[in-house]
N, C-alpha and C. Protein backbone atom coordinates (compact mmCIF):
# COMPACT_ATOMS: atom_id res chain seq x y z
N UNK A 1 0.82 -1.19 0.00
CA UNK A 1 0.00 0.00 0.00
C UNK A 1 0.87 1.26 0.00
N UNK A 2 2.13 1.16 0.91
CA UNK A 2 2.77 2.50 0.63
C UNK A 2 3.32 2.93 -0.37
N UNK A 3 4.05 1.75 -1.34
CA UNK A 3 4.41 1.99 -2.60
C UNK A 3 3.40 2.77 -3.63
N UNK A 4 2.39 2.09 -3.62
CA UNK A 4 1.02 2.58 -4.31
C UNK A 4 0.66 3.73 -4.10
N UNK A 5 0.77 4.49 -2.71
CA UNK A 5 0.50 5.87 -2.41
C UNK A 5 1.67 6.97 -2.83
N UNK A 6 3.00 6.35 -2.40
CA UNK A 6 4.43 6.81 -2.92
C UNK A 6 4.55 6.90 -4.14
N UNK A 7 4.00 5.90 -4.86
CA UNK A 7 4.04 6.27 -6.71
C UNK A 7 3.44 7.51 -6.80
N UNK A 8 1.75 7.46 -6.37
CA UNK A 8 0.66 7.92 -7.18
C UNK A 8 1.46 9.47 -6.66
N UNK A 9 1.78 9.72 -5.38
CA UNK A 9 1.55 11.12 -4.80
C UNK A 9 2.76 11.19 -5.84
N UNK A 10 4.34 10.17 -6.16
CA UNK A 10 4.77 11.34 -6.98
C UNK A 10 4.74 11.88 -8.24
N UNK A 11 3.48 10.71 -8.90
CA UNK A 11 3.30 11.19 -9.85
C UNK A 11 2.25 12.91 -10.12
N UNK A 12 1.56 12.72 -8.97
CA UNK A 12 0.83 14.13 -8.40
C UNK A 12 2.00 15.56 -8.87
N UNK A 13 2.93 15.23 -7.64
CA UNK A 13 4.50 16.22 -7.81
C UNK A 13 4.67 16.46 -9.48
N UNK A 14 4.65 15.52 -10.44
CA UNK A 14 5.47 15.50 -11.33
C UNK A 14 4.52 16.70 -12.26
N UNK A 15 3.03 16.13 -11.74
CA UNK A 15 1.93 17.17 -12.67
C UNK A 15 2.33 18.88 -12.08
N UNK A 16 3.04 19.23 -11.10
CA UNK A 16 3.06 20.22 -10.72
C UNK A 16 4.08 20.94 -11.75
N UNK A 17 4.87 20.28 -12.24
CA UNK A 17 6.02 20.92 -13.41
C UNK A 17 5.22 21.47 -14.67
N UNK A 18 3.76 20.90 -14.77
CA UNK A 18 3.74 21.47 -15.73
C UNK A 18 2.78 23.05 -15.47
N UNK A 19 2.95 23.20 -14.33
CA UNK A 19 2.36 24.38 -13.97
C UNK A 19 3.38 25.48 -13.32
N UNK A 20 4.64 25.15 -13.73
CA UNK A 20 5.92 25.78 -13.38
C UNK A 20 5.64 27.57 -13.57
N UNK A 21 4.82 27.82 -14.59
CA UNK A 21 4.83 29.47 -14.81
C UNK A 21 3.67 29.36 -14.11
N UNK A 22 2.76 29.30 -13.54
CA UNK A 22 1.68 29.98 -12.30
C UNK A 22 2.28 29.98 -11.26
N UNK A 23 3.06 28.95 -11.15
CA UNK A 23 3.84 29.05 -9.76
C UNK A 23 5.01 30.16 -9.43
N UNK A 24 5.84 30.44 -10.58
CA UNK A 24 6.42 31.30 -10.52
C UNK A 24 5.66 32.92 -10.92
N UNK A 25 4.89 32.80 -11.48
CA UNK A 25 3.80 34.27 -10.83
C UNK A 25 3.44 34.35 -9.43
N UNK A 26 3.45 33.30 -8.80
CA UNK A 26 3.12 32.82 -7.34
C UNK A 26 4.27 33.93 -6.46
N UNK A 27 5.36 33.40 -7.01
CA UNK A 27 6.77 33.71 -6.52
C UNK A 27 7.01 35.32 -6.55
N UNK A 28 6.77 35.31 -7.77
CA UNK A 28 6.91 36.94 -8.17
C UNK A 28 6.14 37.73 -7.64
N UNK A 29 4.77 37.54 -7.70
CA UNK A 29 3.68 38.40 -6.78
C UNK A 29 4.23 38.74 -5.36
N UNK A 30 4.51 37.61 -4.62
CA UNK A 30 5.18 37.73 -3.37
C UNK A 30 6.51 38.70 -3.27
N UNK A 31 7.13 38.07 -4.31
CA UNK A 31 9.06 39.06 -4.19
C UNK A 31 8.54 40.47 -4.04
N UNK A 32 7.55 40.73 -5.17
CA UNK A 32 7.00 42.20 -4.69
C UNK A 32 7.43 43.25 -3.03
N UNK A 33 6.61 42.35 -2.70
CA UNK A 33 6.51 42.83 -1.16
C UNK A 33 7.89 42.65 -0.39
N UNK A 34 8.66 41.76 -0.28
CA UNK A 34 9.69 42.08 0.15
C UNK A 34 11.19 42.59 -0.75
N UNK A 35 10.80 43.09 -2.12
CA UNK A 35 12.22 44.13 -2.30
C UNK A 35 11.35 45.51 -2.02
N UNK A 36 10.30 45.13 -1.55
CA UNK A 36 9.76 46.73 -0.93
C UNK A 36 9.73 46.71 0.36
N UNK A 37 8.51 47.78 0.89
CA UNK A 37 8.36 47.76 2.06
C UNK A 37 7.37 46.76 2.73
N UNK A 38 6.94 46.06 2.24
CA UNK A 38 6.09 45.07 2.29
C UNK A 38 6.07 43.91 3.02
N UNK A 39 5.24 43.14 3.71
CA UNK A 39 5.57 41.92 4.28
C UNK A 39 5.01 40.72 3.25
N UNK A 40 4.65 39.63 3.31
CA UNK A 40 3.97 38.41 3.00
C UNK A 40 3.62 37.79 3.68
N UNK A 41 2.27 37.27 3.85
CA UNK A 41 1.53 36.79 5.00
C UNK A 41 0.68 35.79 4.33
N UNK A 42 0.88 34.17 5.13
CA UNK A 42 0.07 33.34 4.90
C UNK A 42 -1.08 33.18 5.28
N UNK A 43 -2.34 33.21 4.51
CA UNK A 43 -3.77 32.61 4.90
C UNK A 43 -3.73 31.06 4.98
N UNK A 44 -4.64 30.70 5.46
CA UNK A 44 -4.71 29.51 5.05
C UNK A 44 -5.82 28.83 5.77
N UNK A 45 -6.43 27.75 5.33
CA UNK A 45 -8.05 27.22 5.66
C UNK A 45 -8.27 25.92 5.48
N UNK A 46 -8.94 25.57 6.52
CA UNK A 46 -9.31 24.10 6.34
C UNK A 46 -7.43 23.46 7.13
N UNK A 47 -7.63 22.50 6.35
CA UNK A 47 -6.29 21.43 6.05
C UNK A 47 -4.72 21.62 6.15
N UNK A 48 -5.19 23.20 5.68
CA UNK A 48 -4.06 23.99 4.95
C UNK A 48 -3.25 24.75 6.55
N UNK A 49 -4.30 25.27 7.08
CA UNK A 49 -3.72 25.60 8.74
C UNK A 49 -2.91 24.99 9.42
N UNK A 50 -2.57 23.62 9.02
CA UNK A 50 -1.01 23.11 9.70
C UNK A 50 0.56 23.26 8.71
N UNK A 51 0.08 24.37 7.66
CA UNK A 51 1.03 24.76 7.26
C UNK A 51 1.72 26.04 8.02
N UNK A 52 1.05 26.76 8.90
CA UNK A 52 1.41 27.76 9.66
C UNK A 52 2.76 27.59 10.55
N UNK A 53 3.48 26.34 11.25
CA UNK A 53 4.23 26.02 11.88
C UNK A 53 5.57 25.96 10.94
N UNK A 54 5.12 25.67 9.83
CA UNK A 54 6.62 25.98 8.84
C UNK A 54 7.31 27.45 8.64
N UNK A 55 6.11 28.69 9.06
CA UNK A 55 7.09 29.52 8.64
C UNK A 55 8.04 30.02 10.62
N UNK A 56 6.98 29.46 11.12
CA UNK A 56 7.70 30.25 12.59
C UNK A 56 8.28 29.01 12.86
N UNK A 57 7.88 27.96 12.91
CA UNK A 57 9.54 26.63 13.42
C UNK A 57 10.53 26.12 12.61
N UNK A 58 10.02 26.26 11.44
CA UNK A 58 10.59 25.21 10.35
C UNK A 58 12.12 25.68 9.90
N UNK A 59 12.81 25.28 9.10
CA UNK A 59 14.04 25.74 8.62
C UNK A 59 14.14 26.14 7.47
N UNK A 60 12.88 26.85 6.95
CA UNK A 60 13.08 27.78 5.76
C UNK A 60 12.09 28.70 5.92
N UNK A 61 12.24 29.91 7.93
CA UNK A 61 11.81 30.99 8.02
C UNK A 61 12.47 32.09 7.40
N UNK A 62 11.58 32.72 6.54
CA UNK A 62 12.02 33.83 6.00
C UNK A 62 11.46 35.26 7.00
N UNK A 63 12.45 36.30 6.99
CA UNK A 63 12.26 37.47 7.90
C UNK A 63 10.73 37.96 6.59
N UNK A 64 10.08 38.56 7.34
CA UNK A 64 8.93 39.33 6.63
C UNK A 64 8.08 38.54 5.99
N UNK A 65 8.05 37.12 6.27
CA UNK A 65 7.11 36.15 5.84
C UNK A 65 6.35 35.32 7.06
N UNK A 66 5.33 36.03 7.27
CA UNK A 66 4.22 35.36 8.41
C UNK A 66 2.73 35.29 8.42
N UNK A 67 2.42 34.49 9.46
CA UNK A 67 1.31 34.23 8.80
C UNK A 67 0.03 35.28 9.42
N UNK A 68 -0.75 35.41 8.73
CA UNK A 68 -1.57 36.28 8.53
C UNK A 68 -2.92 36.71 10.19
N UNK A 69 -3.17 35.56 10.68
CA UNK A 69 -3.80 35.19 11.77
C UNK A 69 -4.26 36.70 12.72
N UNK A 70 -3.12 37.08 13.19
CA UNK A 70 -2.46 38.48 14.37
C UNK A 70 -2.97 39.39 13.55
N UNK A 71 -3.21 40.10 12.47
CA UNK A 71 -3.19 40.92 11.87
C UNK A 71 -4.46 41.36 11.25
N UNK A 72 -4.76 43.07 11.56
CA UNK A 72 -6.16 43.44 11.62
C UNK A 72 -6.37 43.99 10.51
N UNK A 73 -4.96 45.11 9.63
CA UNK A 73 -5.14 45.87 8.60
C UNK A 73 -3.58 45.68 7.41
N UNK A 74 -3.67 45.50 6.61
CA UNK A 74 -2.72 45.42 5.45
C UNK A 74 -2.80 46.17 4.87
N UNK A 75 -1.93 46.11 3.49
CA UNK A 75 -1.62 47.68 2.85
C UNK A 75 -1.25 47.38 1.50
N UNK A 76 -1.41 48.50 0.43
CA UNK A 76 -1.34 48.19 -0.92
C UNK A 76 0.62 47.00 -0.97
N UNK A 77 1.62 47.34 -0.20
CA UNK A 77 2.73 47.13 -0.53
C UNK A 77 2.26 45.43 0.21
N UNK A 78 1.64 45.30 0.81
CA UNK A 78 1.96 43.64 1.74
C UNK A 78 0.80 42.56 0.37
N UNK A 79 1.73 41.49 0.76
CA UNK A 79 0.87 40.24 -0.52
C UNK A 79 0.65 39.42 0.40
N UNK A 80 -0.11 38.41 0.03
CA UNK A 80 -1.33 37.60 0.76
C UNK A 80 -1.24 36.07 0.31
N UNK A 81 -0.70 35.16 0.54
CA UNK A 81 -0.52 33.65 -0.09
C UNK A 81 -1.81 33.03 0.63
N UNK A 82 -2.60 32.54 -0.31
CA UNK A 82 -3.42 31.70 0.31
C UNK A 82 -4.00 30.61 -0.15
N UNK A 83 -4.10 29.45 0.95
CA UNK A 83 -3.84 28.35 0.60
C UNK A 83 -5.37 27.23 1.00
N UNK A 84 -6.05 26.97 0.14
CA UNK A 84 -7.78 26.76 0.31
C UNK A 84 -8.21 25.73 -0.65
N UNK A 85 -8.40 24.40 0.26
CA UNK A 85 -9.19 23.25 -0.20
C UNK A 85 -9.90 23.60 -1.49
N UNK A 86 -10.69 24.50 -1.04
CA UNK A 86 -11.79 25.26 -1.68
C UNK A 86 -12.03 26.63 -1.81
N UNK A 87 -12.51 27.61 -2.97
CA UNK A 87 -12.30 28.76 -2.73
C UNK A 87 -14.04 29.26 -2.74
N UNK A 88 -14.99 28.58 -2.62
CA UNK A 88 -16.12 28.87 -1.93
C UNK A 88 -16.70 28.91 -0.63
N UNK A 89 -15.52 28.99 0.31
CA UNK A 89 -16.08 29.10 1.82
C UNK A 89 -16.23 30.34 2.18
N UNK A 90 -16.99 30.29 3.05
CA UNK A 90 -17.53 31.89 3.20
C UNK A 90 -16.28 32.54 4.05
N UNK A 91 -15.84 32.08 4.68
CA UNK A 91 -14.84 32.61 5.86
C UNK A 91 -13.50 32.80 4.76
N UNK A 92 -13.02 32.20 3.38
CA UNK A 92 -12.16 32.70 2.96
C UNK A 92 -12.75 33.95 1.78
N UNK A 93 -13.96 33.87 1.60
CA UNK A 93 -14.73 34.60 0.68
C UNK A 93 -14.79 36.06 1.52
N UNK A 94 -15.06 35.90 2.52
CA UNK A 94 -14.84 37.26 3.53
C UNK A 94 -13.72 37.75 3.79
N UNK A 95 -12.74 36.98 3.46
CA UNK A 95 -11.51 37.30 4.47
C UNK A 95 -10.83 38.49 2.68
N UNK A 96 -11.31 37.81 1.24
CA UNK A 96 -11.04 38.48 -0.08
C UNK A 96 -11.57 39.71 0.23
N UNK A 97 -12.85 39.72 0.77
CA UNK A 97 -13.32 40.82 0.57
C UNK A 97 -12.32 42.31 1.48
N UNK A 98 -12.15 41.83 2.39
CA UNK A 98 -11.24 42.52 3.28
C UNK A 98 -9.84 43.13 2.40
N UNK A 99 -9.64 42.08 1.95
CA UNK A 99 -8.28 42.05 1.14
C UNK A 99 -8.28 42.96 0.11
N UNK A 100 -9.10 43.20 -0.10
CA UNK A 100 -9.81 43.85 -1.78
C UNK A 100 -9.93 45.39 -1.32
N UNK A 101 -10.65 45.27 -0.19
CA UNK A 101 -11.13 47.08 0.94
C UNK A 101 -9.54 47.72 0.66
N UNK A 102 -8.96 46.87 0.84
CA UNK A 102 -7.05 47.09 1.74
C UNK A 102 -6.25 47.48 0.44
N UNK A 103 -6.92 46.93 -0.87
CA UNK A 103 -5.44 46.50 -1.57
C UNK A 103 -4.60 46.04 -2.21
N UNK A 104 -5.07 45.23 -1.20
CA UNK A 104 -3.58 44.11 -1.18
C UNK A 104 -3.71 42.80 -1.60
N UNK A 105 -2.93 42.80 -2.80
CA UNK A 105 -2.87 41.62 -3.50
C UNK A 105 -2.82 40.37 -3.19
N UNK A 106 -3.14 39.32 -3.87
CA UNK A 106 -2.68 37.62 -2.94
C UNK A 106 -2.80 36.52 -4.56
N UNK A 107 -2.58 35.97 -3.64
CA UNK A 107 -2.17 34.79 -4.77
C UNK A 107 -3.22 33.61 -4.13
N UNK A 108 -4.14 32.98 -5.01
CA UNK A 108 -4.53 32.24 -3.96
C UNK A 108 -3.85 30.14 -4.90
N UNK A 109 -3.66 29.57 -4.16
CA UNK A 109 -3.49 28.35 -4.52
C UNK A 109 -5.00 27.36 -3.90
N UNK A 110 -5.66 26.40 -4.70
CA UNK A 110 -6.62 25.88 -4.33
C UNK A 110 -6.33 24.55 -4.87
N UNK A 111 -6.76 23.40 -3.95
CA UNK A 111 -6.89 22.12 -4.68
C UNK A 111 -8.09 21.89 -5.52
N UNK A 112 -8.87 22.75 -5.36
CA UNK A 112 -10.09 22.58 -7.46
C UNK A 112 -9.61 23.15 -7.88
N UNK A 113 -10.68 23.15 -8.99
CA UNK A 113 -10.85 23.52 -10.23
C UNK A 113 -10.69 25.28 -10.39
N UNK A 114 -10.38 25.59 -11.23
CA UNK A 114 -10.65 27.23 -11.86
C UNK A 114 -12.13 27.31 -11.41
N UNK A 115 -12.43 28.94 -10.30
CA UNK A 115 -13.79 29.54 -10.49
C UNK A 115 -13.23 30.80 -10.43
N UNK A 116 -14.72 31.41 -10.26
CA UNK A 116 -14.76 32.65 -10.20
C UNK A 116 -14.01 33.54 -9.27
N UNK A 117 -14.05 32.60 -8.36
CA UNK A 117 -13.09 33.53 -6.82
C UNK A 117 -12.01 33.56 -7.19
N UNK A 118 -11.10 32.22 -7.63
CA UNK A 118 -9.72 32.00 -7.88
C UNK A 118 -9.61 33.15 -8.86
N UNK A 119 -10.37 33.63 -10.34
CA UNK A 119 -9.97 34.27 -10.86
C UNK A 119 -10.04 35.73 -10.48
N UNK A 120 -10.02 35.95 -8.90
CA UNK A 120 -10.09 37.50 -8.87
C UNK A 120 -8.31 37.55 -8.24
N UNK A 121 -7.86 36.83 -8.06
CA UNK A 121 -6.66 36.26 -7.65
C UNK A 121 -5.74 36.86 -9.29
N UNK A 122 -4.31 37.66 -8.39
CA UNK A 122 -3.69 37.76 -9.50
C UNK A 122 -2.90 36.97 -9.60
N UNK A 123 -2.61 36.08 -9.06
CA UNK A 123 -1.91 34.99 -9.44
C UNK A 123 -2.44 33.32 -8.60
N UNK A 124 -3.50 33.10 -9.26
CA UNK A 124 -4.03 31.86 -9.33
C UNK A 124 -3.12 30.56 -9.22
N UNK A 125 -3.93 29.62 -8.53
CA UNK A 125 -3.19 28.03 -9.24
C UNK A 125 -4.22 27.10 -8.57
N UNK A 126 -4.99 26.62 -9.30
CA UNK A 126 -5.87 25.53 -9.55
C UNK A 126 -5.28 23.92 -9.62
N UNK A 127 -5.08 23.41 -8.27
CA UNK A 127 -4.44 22.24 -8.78
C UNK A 127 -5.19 20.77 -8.96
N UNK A 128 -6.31 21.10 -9.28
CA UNK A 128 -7.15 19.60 -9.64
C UNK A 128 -6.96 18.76 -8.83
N UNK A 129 -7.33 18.73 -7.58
CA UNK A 129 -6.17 17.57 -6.86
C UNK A 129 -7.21 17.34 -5.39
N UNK A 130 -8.30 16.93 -6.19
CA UNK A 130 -9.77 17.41 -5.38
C UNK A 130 -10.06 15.28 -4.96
N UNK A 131 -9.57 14.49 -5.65
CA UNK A 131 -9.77 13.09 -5.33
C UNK A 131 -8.36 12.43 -5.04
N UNK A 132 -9.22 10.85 -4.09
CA UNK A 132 -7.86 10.57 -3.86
C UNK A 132 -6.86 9.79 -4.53
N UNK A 133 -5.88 9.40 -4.20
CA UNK A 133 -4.90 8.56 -4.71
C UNK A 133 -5.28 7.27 -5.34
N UNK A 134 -5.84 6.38 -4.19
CA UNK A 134 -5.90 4.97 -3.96
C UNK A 134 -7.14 4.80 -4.19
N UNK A 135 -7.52 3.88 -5.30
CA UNK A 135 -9.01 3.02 -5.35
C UNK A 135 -9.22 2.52 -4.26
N UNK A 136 -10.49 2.53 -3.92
CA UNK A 136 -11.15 1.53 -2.83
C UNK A 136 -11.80 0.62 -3.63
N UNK A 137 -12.26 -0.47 -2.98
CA UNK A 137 -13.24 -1.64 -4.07
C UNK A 137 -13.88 -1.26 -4.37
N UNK A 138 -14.73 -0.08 -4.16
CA UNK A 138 -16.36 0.36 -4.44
C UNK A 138 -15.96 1.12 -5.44
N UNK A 139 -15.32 1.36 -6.24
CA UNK A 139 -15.09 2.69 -7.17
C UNK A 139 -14.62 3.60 -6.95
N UNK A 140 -15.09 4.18 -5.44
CA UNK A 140 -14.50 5.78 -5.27
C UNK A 140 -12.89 5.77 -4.65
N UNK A 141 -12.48 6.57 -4.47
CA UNK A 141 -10.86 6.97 -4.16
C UNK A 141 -10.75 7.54 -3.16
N UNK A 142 -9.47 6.98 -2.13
CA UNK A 142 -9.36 7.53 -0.75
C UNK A 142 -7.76 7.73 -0.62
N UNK A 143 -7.18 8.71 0.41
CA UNK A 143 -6.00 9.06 0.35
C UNK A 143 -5.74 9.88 -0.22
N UNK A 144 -6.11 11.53 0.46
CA UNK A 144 -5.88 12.53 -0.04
C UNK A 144 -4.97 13.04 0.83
N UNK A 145 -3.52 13.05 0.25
CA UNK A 145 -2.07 14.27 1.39
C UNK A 145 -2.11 15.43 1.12
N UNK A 146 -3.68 15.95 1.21
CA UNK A 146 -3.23 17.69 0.20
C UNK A 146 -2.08 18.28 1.57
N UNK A 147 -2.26 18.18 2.59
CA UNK A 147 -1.25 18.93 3.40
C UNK A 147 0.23 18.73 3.39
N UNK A 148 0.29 17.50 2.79
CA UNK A 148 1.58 17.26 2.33
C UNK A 148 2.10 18.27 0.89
N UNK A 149 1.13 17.90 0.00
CA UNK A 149 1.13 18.59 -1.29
C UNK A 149 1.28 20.47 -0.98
N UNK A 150 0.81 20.83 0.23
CA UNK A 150 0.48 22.22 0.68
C UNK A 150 1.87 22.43 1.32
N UNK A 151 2.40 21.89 1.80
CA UNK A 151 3.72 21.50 2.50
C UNK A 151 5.11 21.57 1.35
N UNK A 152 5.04 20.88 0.48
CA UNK A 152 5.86 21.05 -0.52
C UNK A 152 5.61 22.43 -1.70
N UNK A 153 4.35 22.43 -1.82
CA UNK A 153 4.37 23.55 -2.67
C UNK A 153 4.85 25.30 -1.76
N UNK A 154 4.81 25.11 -0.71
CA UNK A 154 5.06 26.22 0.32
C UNK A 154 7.07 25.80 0.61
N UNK A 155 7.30 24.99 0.77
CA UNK A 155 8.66 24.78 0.76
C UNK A 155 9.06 25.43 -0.74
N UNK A 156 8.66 25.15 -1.91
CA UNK A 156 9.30 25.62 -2.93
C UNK A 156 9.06 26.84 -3.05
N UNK A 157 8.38 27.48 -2.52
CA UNK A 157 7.64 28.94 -2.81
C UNK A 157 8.96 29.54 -1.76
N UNK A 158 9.08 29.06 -0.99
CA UNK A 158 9.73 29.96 0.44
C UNK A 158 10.93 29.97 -0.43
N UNK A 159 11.55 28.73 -1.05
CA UNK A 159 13.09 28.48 -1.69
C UNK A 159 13.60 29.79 -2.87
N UNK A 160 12.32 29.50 -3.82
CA UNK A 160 12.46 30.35 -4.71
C UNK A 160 11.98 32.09 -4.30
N UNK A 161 11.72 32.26 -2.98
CA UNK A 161 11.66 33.19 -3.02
C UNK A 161 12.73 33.91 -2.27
N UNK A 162 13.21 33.26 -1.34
CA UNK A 162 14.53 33.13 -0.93
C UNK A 162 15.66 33.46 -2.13
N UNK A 163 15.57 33.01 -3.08
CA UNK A 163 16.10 32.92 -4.27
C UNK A 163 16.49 34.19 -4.80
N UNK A 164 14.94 34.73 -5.07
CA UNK A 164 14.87 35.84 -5.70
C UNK A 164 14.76 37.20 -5.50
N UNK A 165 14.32 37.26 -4.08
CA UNK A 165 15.17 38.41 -3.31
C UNK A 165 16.01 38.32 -2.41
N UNK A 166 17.22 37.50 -2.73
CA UNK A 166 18.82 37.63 -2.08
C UNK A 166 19.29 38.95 -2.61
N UNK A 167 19.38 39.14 -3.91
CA UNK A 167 19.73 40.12 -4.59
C UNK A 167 19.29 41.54 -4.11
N UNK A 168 18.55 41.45 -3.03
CA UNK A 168 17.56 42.90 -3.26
C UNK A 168 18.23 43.40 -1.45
N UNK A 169 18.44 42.30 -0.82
CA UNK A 169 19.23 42.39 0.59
C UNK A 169 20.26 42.87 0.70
């Protein structure tokens, strides 16, 4: 069974290459804010909320990259990563609207499909990645790591952004 989950998830990873330029709009939206005066601040919902411990424990904290939680008002210069099962919940649908009053840009990453919310997002990423891995006998599919998948795509985001404003330090 673990092999079977170890394949499938890396074949999951491998589909992410071909979305290499949303991701790096991902990147860029963010660098924004820190070769300015700007911070970057993670949302995040559902599943996605145990990604919060990577930027304050983990070993790829970046200075001016935190998560969003503490914080009452933002500003045209600060960007917004956010990271949502789904982008029809009302509590992240409210939290845009705020975002929108302010400003301040975000990027949102979602495991569906392209909608309407995602596209108010200037830098979108839709990763289809809404079923699971592993057949069960009955037809349907179980074994979904989106927090893993949320986990790695936030490790590469932190790397390359690390990356790309060294230069600006």
């Amino acid at each position: 069974m673990m092999k079977i989950l170890a394949t499938q998830f890396n074949g999951k990873l491998q589909t992410l290459t071909k979305q290499e330029d949303e991701l790096f709009d991902v990147v860029r939206l963010l660098a924004q804010a820190l070769v300015g005066q700007g911070k970057v601040y993670l949302d995040a919902y559902g599943e996605f909320e145990g990604l919060y411990p990577m930027l304050s424990d983990g070993p790829d904290q970046m200075k001016r990259v935190t998560k969003i939680k503490d914080h009452k008002t933002l500003h045209a210069v600060d960007r917004i990563l956010i990271f949502t099962p789904d982008t029809e919940r009302s509590d992240l649908l409210a939290s845009l609207a705020r975002y929108d009053a302010w400003h301040t840009p975000y990027a949102i990453i979602t495991l569906g499909d392209v909608t309407e919310t995602l596209e108010r997002s200037i830098a979108p990423l839709a990763l289809k990645f809404n079923k699971g891995l592993l057949p069960a006998e009955d037809g349907s599919r179980h074994g979904l790591p989106s927090l893993a998948l949320g986990a790695f795509l936030l490790t590469h985001i932190l790397t390359q952004l690390q990356e790309m404003t060294e230069e600006w330090e």
